[in-house]
Protein backbone atom coordinates (compact mmCIF):
# COMPACT_ATOMS: atom_id res chain seq x y z
CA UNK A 1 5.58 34.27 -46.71
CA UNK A 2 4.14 31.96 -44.14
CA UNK A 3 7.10 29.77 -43.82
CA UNK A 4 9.12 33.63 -42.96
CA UNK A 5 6.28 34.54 -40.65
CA UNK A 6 6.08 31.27 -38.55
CA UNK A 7 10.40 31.93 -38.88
CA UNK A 8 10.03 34.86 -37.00
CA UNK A 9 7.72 33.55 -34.30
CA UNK A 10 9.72 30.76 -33.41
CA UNK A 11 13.28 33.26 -33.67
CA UNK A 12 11.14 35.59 -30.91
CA UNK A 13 10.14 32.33 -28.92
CA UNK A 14 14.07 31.05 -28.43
CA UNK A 15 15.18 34.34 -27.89
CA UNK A 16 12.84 34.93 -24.78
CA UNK A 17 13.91 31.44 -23.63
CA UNK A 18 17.44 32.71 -23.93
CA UNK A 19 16.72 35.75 -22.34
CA UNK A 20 14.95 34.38 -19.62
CA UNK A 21 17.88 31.60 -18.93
CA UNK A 22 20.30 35.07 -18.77
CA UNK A 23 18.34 36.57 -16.29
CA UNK A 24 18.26 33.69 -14.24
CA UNK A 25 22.30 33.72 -14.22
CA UNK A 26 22.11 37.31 -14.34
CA UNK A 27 20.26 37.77 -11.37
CA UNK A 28 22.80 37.08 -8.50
CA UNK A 29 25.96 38.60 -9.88
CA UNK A 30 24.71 41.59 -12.20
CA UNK A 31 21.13 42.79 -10.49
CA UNK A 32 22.32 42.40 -6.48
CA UNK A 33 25.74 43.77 -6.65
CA UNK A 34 27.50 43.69 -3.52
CA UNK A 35 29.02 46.62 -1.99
CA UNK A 36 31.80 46.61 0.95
CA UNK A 37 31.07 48.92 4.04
CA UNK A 38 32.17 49.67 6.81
CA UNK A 39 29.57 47.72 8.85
CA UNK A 40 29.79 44.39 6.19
CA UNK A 41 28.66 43.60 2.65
CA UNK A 42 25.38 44.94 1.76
CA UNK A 43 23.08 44.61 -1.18
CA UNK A 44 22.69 46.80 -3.69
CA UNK A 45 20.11 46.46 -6.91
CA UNK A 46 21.09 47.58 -10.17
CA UNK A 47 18.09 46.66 -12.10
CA UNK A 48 19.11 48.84 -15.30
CA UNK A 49 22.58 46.98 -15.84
CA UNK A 50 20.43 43.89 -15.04
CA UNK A 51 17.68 45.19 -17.81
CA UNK A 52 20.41 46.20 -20.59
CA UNK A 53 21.89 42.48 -20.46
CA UNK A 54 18.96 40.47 -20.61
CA UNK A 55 17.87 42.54 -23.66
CA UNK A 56 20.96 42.20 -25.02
CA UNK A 57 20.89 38.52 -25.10
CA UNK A 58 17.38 38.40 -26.66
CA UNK A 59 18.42 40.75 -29.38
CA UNK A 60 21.89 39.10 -29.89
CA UNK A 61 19.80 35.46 -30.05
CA UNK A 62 17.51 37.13 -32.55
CA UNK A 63 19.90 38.31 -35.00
CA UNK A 64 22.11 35.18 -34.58
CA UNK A 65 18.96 33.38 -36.02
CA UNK A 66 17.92 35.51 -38.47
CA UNK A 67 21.21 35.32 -39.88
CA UNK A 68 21.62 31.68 -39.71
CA UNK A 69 18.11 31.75 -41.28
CA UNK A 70 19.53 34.09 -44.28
CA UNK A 71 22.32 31.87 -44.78
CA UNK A 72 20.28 29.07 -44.95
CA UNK A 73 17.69 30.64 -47.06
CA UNK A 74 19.24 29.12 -50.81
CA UNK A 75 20.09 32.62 -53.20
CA UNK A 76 21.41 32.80 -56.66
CA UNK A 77 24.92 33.95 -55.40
CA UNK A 78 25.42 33.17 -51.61
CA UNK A 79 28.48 34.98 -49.95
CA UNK A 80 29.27 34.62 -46.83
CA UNK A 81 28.69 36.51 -44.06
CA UNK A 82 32.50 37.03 -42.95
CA UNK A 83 35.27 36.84 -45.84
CA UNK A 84 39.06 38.26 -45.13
CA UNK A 85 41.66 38.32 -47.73
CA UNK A 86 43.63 35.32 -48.23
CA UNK A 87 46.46 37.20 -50.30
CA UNK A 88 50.02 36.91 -49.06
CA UNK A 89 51.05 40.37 -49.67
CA UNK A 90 47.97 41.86 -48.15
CA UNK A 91 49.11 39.77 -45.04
CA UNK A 92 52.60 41.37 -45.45
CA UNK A 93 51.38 45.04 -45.63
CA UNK A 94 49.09 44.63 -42.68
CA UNK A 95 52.04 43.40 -40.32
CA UNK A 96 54.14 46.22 -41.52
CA UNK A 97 51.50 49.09 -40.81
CA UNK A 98 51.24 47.18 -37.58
CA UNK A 99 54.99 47.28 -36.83
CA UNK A 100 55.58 50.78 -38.17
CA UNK A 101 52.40 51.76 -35.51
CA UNK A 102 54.24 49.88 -32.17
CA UNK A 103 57.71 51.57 -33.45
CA UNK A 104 56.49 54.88 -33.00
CA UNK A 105 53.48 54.50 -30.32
CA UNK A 106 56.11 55.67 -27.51
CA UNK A 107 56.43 59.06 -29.49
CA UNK A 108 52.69 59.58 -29.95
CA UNK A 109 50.57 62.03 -27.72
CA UNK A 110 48.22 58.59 -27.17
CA UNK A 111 51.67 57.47 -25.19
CA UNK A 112 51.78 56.54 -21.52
CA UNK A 113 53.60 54.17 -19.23
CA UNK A 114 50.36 52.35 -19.03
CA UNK A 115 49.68 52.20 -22.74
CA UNK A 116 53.33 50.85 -23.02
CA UNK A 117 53.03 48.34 -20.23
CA UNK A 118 50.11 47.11 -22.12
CA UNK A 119 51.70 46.79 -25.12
CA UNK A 120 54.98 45.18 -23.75
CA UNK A 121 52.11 42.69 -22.02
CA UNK A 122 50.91 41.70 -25.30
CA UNK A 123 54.01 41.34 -27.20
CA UNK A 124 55.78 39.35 -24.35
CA UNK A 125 52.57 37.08 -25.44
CA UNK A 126 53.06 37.25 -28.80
CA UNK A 127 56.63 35.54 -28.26
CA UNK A 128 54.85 33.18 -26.17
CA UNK A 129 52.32 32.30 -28.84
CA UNK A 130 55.20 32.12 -31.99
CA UNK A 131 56.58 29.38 -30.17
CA UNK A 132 53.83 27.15 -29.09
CA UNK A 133 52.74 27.39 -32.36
CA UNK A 134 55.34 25.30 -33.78
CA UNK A 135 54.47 22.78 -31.69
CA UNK A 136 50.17 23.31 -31.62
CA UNK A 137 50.08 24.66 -35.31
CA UNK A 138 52.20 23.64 -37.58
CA UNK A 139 52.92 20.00 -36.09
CA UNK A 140 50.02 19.34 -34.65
CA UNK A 141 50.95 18.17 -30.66
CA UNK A 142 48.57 19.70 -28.34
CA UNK A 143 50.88 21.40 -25.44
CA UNK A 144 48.87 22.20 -22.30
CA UNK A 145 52.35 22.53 -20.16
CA UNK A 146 54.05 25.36 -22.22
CA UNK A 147 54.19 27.64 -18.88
CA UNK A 148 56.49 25.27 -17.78
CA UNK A 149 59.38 26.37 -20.37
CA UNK A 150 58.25 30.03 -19.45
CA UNK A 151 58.65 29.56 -16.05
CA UNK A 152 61.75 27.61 -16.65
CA UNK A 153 63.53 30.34 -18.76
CA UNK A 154 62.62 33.45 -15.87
CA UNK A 155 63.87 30.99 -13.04
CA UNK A 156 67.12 30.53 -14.81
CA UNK A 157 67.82 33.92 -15.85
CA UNK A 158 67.00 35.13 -12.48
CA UNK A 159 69.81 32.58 -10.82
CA UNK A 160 72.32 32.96 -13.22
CA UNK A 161 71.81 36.74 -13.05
CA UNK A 162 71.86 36.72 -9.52
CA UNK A 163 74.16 33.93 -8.02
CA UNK A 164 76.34 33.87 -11.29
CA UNK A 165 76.50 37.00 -12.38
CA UNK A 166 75.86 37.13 -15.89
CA UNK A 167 74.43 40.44 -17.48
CA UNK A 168 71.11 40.16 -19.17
CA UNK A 169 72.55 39.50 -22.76
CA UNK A 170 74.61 36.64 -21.93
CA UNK A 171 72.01 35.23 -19.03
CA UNK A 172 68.49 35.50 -21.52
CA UNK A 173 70.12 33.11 -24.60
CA UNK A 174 71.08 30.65 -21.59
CA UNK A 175 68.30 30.40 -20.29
CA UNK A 176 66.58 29.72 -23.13
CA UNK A 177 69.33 27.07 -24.48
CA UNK A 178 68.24 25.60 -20.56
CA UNK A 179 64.59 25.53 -21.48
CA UNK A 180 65.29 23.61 -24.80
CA UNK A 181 67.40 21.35 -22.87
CA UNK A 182 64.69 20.49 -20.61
CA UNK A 183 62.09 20.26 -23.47
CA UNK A 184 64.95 17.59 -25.50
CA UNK A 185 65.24 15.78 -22.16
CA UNK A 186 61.56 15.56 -21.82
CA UNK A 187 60.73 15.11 -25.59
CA UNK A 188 62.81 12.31 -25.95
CA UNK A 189 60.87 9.79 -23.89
CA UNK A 190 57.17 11.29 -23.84
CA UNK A 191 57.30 12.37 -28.38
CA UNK A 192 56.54 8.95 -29.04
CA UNK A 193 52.86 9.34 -27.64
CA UNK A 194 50.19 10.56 -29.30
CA UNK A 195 47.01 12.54 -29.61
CA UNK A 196 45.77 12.88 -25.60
CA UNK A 197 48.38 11.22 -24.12
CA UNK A 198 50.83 13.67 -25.07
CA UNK A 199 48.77 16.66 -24.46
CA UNK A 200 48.27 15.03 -20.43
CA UNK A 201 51.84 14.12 -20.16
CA UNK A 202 52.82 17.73 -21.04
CA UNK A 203 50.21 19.08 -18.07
CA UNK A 204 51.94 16.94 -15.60
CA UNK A 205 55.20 17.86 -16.43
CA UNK A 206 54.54 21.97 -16.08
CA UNK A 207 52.28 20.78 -12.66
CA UNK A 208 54.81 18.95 -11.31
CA UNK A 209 57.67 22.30 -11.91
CA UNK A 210 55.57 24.17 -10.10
CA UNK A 211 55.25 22.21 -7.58
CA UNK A 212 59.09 21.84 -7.51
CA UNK A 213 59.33 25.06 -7.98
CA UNK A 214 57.23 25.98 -5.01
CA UNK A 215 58.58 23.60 -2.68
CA UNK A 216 62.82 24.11 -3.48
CA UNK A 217 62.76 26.91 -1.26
CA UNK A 218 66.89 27.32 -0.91
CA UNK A 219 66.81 27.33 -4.51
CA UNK A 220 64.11 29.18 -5.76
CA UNK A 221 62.64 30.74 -3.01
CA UNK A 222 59.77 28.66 -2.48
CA UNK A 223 55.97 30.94 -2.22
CA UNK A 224 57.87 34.03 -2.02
CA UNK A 225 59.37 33.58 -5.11
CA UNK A 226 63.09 35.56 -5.95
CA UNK A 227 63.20 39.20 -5.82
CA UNK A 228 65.68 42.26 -6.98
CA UNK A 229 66.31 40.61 -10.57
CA UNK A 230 68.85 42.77 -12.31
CA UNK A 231 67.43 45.20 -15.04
CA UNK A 232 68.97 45.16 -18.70
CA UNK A 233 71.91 47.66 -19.43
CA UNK A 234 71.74 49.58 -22.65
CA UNK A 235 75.55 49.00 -23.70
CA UNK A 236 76.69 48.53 -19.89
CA UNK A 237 75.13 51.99 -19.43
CA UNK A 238 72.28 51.14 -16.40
CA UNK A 239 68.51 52.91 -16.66
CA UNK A 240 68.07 52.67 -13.09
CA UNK A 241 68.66 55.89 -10.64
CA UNK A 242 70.97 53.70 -8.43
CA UNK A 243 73.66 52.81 -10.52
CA UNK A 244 75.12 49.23 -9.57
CA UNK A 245 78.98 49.12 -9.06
CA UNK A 246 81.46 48.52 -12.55
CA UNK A 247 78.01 50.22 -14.53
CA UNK A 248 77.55 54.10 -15.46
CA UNK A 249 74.04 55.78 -15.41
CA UNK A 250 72.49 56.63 -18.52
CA UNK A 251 70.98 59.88 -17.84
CA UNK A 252 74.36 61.01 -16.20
CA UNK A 253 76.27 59.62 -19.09
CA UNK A 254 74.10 61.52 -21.34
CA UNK A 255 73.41 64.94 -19.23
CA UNK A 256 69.62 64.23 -18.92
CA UNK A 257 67.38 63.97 -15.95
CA UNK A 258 66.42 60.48 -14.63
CA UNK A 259 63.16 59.45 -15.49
CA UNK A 260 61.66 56.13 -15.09
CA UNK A 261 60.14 56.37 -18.48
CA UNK A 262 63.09 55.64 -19.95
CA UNK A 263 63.32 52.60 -18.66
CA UNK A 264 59.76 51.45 -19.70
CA UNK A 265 60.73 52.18 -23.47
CA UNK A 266 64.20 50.43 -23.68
CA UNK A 267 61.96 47.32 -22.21
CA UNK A 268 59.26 48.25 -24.92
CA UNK A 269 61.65 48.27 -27.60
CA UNK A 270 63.78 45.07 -26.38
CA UNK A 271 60.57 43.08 -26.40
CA UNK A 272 59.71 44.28 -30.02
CA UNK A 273 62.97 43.38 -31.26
CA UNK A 274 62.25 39.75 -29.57
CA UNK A 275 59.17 39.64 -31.21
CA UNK A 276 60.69 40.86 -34.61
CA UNK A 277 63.41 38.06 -34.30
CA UNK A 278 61.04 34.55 -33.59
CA UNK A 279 58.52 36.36 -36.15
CA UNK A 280 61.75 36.09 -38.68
CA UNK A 281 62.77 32.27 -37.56
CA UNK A 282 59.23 31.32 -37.39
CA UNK A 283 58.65 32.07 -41.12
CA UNK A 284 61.98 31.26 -42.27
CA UNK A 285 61.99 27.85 -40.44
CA UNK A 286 58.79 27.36 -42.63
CA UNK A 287 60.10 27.56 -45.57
CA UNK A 288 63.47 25.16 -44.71
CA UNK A 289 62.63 20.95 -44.98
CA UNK A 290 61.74 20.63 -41.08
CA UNK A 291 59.20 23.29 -41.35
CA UNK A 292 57.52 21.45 -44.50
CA UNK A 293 58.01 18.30 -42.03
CA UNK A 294 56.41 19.48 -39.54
CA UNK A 295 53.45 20.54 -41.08
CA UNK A 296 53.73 16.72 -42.87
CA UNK A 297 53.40 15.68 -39.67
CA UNK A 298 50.61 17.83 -38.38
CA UNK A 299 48.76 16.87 -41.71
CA UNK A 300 49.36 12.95 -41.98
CA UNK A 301 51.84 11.21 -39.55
CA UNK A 302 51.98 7.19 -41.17
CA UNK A 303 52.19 9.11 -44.75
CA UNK A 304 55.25 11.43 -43.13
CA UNK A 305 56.89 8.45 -41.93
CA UNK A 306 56.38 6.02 -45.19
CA UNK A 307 58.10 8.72 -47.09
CA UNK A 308 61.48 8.82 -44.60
CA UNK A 309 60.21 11.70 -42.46
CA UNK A 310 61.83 10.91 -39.01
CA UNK A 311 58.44 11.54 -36.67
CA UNK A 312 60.22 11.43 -33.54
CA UNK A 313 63.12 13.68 -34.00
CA UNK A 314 61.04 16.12 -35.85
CA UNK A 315 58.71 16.35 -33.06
CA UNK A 316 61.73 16.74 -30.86
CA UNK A 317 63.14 19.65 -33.17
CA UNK A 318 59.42 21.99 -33.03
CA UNK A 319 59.63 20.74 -28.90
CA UNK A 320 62.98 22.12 -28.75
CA UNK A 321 62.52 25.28 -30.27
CA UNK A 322 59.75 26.80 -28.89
CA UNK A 323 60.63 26.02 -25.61
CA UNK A 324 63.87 28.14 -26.16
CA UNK A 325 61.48 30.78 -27.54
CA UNK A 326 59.44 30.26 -23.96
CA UNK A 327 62.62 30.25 -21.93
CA UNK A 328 63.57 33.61 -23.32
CA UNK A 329 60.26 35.22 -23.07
CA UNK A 330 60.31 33.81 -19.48
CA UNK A 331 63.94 35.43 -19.29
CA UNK A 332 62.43 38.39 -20.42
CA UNK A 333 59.46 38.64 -18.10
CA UNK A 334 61.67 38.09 -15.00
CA UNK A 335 64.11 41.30 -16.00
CA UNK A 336 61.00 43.22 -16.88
CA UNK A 337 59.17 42.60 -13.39
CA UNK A 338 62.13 42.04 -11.49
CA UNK A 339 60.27 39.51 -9.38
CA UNK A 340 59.13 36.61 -10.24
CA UNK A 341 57.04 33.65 -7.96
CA UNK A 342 55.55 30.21 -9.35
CA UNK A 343 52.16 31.60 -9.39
CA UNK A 344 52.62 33.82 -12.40
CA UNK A 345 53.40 29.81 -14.91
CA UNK A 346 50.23 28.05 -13.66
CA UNK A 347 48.02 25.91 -16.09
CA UNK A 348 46.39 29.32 -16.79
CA UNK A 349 49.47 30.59 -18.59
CA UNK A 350 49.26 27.57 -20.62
CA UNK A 351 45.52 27.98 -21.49
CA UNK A 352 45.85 31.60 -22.27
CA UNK A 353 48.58 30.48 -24.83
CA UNK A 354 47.27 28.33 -26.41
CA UNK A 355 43.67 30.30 -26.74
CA UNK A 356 45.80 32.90 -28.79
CA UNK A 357 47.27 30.59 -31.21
CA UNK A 358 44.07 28.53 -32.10
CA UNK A 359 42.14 31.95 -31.74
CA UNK A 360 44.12 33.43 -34.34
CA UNK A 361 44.01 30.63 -36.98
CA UNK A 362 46.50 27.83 -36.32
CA UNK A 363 50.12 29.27 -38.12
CA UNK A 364 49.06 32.53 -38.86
CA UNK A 365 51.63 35.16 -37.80
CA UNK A 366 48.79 37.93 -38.48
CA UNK A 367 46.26 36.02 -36.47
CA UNK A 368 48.76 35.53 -33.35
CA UNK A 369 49.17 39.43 -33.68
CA UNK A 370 45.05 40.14 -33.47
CA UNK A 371 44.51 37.15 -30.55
CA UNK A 372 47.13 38.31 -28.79
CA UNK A 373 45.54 42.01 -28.26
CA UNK A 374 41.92 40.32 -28.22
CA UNK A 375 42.89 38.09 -25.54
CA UNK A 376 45.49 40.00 -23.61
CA UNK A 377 45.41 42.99 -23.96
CA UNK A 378 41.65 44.24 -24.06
CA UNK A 379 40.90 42.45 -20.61
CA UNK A 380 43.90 45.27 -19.36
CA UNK A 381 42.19 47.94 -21.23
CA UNK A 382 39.11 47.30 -19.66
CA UNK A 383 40.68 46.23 -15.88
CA UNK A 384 38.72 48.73 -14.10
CA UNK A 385 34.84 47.37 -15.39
CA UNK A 386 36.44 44.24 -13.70
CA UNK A 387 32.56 43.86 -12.66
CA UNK A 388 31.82 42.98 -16.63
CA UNK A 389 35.29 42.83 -18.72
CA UNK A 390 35.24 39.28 -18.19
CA UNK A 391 31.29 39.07 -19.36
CA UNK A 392 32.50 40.94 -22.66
CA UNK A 393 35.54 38.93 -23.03
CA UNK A 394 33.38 35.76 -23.09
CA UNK A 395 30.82 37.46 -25.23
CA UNK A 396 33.39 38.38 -27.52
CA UNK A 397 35.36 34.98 -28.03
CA UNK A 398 31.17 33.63 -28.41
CA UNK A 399 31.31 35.88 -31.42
CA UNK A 400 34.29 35.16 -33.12
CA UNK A 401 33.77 31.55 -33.05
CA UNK A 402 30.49 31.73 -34.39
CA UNK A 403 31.83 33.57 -36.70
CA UNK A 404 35.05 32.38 -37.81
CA UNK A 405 35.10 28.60 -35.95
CA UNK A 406 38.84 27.83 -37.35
CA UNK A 407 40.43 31.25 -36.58
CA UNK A 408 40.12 34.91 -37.47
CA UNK A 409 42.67 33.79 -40.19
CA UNK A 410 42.72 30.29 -40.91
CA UNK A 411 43.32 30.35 -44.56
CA UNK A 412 47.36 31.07 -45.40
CA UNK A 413 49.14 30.48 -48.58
CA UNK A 414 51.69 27.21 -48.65
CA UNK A 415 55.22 27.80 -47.68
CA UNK A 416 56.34 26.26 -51.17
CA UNK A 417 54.46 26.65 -54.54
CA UNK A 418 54.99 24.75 -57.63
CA UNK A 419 54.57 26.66 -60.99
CA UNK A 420 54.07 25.06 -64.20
CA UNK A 421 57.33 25.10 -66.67
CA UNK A 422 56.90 26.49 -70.03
């Protein structure tokens, strides 16, 4: 009873020391919010927004230690605090009622342009995040350069839709067989490093793209990027009210009035059926003999090689692929936005990738899913508290890895099982 009591006293101590540290940081950017007027920035004291997040740090301290003191505190039968389902077919029906959910969102009162914008947002990331997690989790390269490929895949679409001509279902699988080129011409000389080198050489490469890309202004535009990218046609049948020459409107084909909602929703559903198709090679490639060789590799790379596994070219095959898969969610981003500029693939790109797919649990198509909307698409929700959406955004990834440090789902079931013969 003592030993609980002189718990508690020293729980209340480092949660006023915590609380008094957050109101120190607190103090300059939450209390003394400035406001813009007409004769300059002024001053303005919100002590009770100042008051509600210095408590909240010394209660969130508090409970944080009296739970690490309960799961410290030895019991009969100790469970722990945060336990998901590791069964396979739970997995399965939880990305179905997710799919059957985004299939018919656009047809649900809760429906808007911005709701689908969102969405699209997060499922463009989504393809993002299925590909560098060949590389990041099941072969175990860190990538902090996949921007690059994304970038690489928009500017190519956008050329060869506008200087070449090609129509968005021809120009998006070329550009992403142009990213994978790029990736086998870079993977071929930098796969044989390892560990940090690798993960540096990979920066340097997507720095030094946009850098190219930035500077080859007869090419690419230079700062001002390349505008007027050509939309997608739904069977040469154009969503746009001016109808380009050789193409037919939709709504005029169909007798309807133009709206530009249409257009939002063939986008929505184009990405989805992106998503739908690298969520199907993804888990299929895990099953073939490279995807057990990557994850050989990821696991134990002299064991992979002493038992004929090929490191080099199997690193080059994961490289390959997912930068097709960036290339054609670049390829999609640029016909989605119709403009596109290097400042939209910086290093941040990267980061924010690769935060999804270790957020999630490393391989996890389920986890991708619920990082992706953690990461990308609550920050949108929330753009307009842009005062404290990036507090709770931080506050939030605090929580998660304290409470699940590998991943919301890093537990998965082997791609191959071995049963005992009778």
């Amino acid at each position: 009873m003592q030993c609980s009591q002189n718990k508690i006293g020293e729980l209340i101590a480092q949660s006023f020391v915590a609380a008094l540290l957050a109101a120190v940081l607190f103090l300059h950017f939450i209390g003394l919010h400035t406001v813009d007027q007409a004769q300059g920035l002024s001053i303005s004291p919100e002590w009770n927004n100042f008051a509600l997040c210095v408590a909240g740090v010394f209660v969130a301290r508090f409970v944080f230690g009296v739970i690490g003191f309960l799961k410290a505190k030895p019991t009969e039968a100790k469970k722990p605090l945060f336990v998901l389902p590791t069964s396979h077919a739970f997995y399965n029906k939880v990305l179905l009622g997710l799919f059957i959910i985004v299939v018919v969102l656009p047809f649900t009162p809760v429906s808007s342009r911005y709701v689908l914008d969102v969405v699209t947002l997060i499922l463009t990331y989504m393809v993002l995040a299925y590909g560098l997690n060949l590389v990041v989790g099941l072969t175990g390269l860190l990538d902090l350069g996949f921007a690059a490929f994304y970038g690489l895949g928009a500017y190519a679409f956008a050329l060869l839709a506008l200087q070449v001509g090609l129509n968005f279902w021809v120009a998006l699988p070329v550009a992403a067989i142009i990213a994978g080129c790029a990736a086998f011409l870079i993977g071929v000389t930098v796969l044989r490093l390892r560990g940090d080198y690798f993960a540096v050489v990979t920066l340097g490469f997507a720095e030094i793209l946009r850098i190219v890309l930035l500077n080859w202004v007869s090419l690419t535009g230079g700062p001002n990027g390349i505008n007027g990218v050509p939309r997608p046609t739904l069977f040469g049948l154009s969503l746009e009210r001016t109808v380009p020459d050789g193409f037919k409107s939709f709504h005029e084909f169909f007798g309807l009035e133009f709206s530009s909602t249409t257009r939002v929703i063939f986008l929505y559903y184009l990405v989805l059926a992106l998503v739908v198709l690298v969520h199907i090679l993804a888990t299929r490639l895990r099953c073939l003999p490279l995807g057990r060789a990557f994850e050989a590799v990821r696991e134990d790379e002299r064991a992979s090689e002493a038992v004929g596994i090929n490191l080099t070219r199997t690193k080059l095959a994961a490289y390959v692929i997912a930068a097709a898969m960036g290339g054609a969610a670049g390829a999609f981003f640029a016909t989605r936005q119709g403009f596109i500029s290097p400042e939209s693939f910086t290093f941040m790109e990267s980061a924010l990738v690769l935060a999804v797919v270790v957020l999630g649990g490393m391989g996890h198509p389920l986890g991708l899913a619920a990082s992706a909307i953690f990461l990308v698409g609550l920050p949108e929700i929330f753009r307009e508290l842009q005062d404290y959406r990036m507090i709770a955004f931080g506050a939030g990834m605090v929580i998660i890895m304290l409470l699940r440090p590998s991943g919301l789902f890093s537990k998965r079931e082997p791609a191959i099982k071995l049963h005992n013969r009778k």
